[in-house]
Protein backbone atom coordinates (compact mmCIF):
# COMPACT_ATOMS: atom_id res chain seq x y z
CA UNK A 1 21.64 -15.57 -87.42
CA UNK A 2 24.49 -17.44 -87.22
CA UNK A 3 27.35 -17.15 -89.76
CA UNK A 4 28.17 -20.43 -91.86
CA UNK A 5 31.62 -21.59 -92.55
CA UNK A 6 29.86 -21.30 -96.27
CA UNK A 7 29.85 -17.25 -95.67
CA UNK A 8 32.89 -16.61 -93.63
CA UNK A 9 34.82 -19.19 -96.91
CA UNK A 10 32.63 -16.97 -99.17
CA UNK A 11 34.23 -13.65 -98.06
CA UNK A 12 37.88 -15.27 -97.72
CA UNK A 13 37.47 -16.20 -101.22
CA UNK A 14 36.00 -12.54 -102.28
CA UNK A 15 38.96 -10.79 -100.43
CA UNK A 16 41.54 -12.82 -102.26
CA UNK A 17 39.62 -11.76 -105.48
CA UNK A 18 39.80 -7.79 -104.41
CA UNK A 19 43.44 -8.22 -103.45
CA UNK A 20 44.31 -9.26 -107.18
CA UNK A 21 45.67 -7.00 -109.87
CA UNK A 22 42.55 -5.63 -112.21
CA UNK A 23 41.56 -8.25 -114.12
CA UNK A 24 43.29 -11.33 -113.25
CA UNK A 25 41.44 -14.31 -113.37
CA UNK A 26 42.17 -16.75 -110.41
CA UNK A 27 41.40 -20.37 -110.27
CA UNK A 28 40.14 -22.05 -107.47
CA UNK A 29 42.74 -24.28 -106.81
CA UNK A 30 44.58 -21.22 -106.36
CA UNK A 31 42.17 -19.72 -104.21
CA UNK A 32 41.99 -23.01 -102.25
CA UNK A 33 45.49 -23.51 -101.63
CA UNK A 34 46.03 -19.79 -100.26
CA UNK A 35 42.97 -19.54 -98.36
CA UNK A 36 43.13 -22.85 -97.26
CA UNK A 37 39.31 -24.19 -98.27
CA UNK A 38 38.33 -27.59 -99.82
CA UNK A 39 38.26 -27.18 -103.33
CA UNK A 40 34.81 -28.54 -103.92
CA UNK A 41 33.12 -26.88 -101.26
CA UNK A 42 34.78 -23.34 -102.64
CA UNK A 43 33.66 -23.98 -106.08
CA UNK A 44 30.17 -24.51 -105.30
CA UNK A 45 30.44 -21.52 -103.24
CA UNK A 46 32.13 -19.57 -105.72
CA UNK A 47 29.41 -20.15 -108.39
CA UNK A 48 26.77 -18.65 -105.75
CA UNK A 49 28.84 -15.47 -106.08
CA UNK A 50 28.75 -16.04 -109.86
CA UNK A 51 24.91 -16.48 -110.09
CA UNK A 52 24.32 -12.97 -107.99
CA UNK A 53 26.65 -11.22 -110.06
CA UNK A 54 29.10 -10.65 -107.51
CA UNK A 55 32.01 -12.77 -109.27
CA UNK A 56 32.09 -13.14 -113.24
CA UNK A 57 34.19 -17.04 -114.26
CA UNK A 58 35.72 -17.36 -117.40
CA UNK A 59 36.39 -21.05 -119.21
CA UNK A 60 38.93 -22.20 -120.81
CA UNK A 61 42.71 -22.09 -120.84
CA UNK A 62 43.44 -19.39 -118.82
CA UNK A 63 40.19 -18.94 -117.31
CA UNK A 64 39.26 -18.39 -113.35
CA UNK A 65 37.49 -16.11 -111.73
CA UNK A 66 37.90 -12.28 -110.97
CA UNK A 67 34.79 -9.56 -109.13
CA UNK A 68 32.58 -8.43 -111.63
CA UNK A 69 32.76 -5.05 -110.07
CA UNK A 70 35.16 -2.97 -107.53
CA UNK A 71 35.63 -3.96 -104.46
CA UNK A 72 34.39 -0.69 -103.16
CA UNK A 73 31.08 -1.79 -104.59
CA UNK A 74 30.51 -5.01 -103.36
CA UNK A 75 29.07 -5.13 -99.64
CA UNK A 76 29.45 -8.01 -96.77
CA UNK A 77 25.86 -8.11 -97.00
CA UNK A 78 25.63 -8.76 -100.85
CA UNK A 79 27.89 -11.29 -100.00
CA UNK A 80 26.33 -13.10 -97.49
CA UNK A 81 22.97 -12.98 -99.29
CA UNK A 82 24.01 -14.08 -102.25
CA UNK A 83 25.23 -16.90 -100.72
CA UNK A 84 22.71 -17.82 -97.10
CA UNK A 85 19.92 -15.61 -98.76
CA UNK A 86 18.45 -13.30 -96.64
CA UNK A 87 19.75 -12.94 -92.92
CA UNK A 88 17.38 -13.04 -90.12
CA UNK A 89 18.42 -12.85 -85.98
CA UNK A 90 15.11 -15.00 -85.23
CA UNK A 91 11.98 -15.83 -87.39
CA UNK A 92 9.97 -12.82 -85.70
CA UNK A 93 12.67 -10.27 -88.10
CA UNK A 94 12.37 -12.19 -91.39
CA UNK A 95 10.17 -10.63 -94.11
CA UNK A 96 7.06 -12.31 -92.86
CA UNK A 97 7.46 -12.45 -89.22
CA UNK A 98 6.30 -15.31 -87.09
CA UNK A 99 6.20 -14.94 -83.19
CA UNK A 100 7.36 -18.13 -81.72
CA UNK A 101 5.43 -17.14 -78.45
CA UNK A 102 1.80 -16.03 -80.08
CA UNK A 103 1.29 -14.63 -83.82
CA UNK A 104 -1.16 -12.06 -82.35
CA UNK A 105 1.61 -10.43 -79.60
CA UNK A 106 3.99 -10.13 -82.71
CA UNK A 107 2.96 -6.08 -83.19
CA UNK A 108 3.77 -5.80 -79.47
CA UNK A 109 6.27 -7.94 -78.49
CA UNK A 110 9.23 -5.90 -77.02
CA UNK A 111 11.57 -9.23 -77.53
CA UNK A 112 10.73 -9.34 -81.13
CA UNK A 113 11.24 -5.36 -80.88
CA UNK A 114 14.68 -5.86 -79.67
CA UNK A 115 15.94 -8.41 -82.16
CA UNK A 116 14.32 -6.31 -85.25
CA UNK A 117 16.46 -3.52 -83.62
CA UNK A 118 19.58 -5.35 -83.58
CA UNK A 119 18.93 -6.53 -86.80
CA UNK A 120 18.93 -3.29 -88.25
CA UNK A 121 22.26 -2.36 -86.40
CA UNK A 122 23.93 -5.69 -87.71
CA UNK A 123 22.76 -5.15 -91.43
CA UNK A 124 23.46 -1.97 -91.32
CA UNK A 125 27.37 -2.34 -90.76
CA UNK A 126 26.97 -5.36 -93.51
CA UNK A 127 25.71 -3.05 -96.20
CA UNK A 128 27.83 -0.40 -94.98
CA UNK A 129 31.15 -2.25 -95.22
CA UNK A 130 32.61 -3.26 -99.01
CA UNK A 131 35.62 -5.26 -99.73
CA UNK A 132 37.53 -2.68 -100.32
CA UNK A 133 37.24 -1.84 -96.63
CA UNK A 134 37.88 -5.14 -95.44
CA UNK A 135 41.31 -5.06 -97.37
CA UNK A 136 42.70 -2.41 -95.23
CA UNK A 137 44.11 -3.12 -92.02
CA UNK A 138 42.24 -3.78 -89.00
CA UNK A 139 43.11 -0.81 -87.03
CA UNK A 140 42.45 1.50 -90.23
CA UNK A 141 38.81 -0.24 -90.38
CA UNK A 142 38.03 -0.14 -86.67
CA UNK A 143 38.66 4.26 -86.73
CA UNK A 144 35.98 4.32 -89.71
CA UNK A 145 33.17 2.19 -88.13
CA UNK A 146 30.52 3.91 -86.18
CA UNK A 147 31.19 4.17 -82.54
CA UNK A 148 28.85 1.83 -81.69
CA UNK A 149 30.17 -0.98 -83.93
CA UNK A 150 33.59 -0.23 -82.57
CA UNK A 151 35.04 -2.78 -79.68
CA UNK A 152 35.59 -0.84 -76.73
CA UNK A 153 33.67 2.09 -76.87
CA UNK A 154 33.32 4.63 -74.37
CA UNK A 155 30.97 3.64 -71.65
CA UNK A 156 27.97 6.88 -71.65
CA UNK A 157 29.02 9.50 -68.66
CA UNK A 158 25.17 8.24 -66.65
CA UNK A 159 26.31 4.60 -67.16
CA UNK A 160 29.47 5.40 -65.49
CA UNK A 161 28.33 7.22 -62.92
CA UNK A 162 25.13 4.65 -62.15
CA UNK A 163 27.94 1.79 -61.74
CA UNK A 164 29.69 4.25 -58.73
């Protein structure tokens, strides 16, 4: 899984959204100025958010864009499905699983074990984390993550003393 400049645009845009007063409908050119993304490429983007229900768009004079719900409700990974689809390390941790090695190892292949493992981990901390947590300051996010997601963790008292 690698993360498109379509996503990481796609959550700049979102953040500016949550950042806004209740309500306020922002235009893209707005949003494309201040986040500094091609207009076209944001709008097309933008309308992905739209279609899953993430972002509502109003026409007209005066219209924009604005979340469709609180920012404490929408999740990185809503976000990034709505607009990659799903996310998937390596084809043996999609929904139908294909080993690139041998389809019949694919129930026993520690590799594929590994990735479905830190799959897990990774969408776990996307569904975990809204908006509204991304909007607070790095240092406030880092103390609420789990301590494995955190940079820098501790290293386990048996690793330390292994390395010795």
């Amino acid at each position: 899984m690698q993360v498109t400049r379509a996503t990481e645009y796609g959550l700049l845009a979102a953040l500016y959204l949550a950042r806004q007063a209740p309500h306020r409908l922002v235009m893209i050119e707005e949003m494309s100025a201040s986040e500094n993304i091609p207009r076209s490429f944001l709008a097309k983007i933008v309308q992905s958010l739209a279609h899953a229900g993430l972002v509502e768009s109003q026409r007209g004079v005066g219209g924009g864009f604005r979340l469709a719900r609180p920012a404490n409700t929408i999740t990185v990974q809503q976000l990034m499905e709505a607009i990659e689809g799903s996310l998937a390390l390596k084809s043996c941790t999609e929904n139908e699983p294909v080993c690139v090695w041998d389809q019949s190892r694919i129930a026993n292949c520690t590799v594929c074990a590994l990735f479905t493992e830190a799959q897990a981990r990774v969408l776990d901390l996307f569904a975990n984390t809204t908006l509204a947590d991304l909007i607070k300051p790095r240092p406030a996010l880092a103390e609420e993550l789990p301590a494995h997601g955190k940079r820098g963790a501790t290293v386990p008292p048996a690793a330390t003393s292994a390395a010795k």
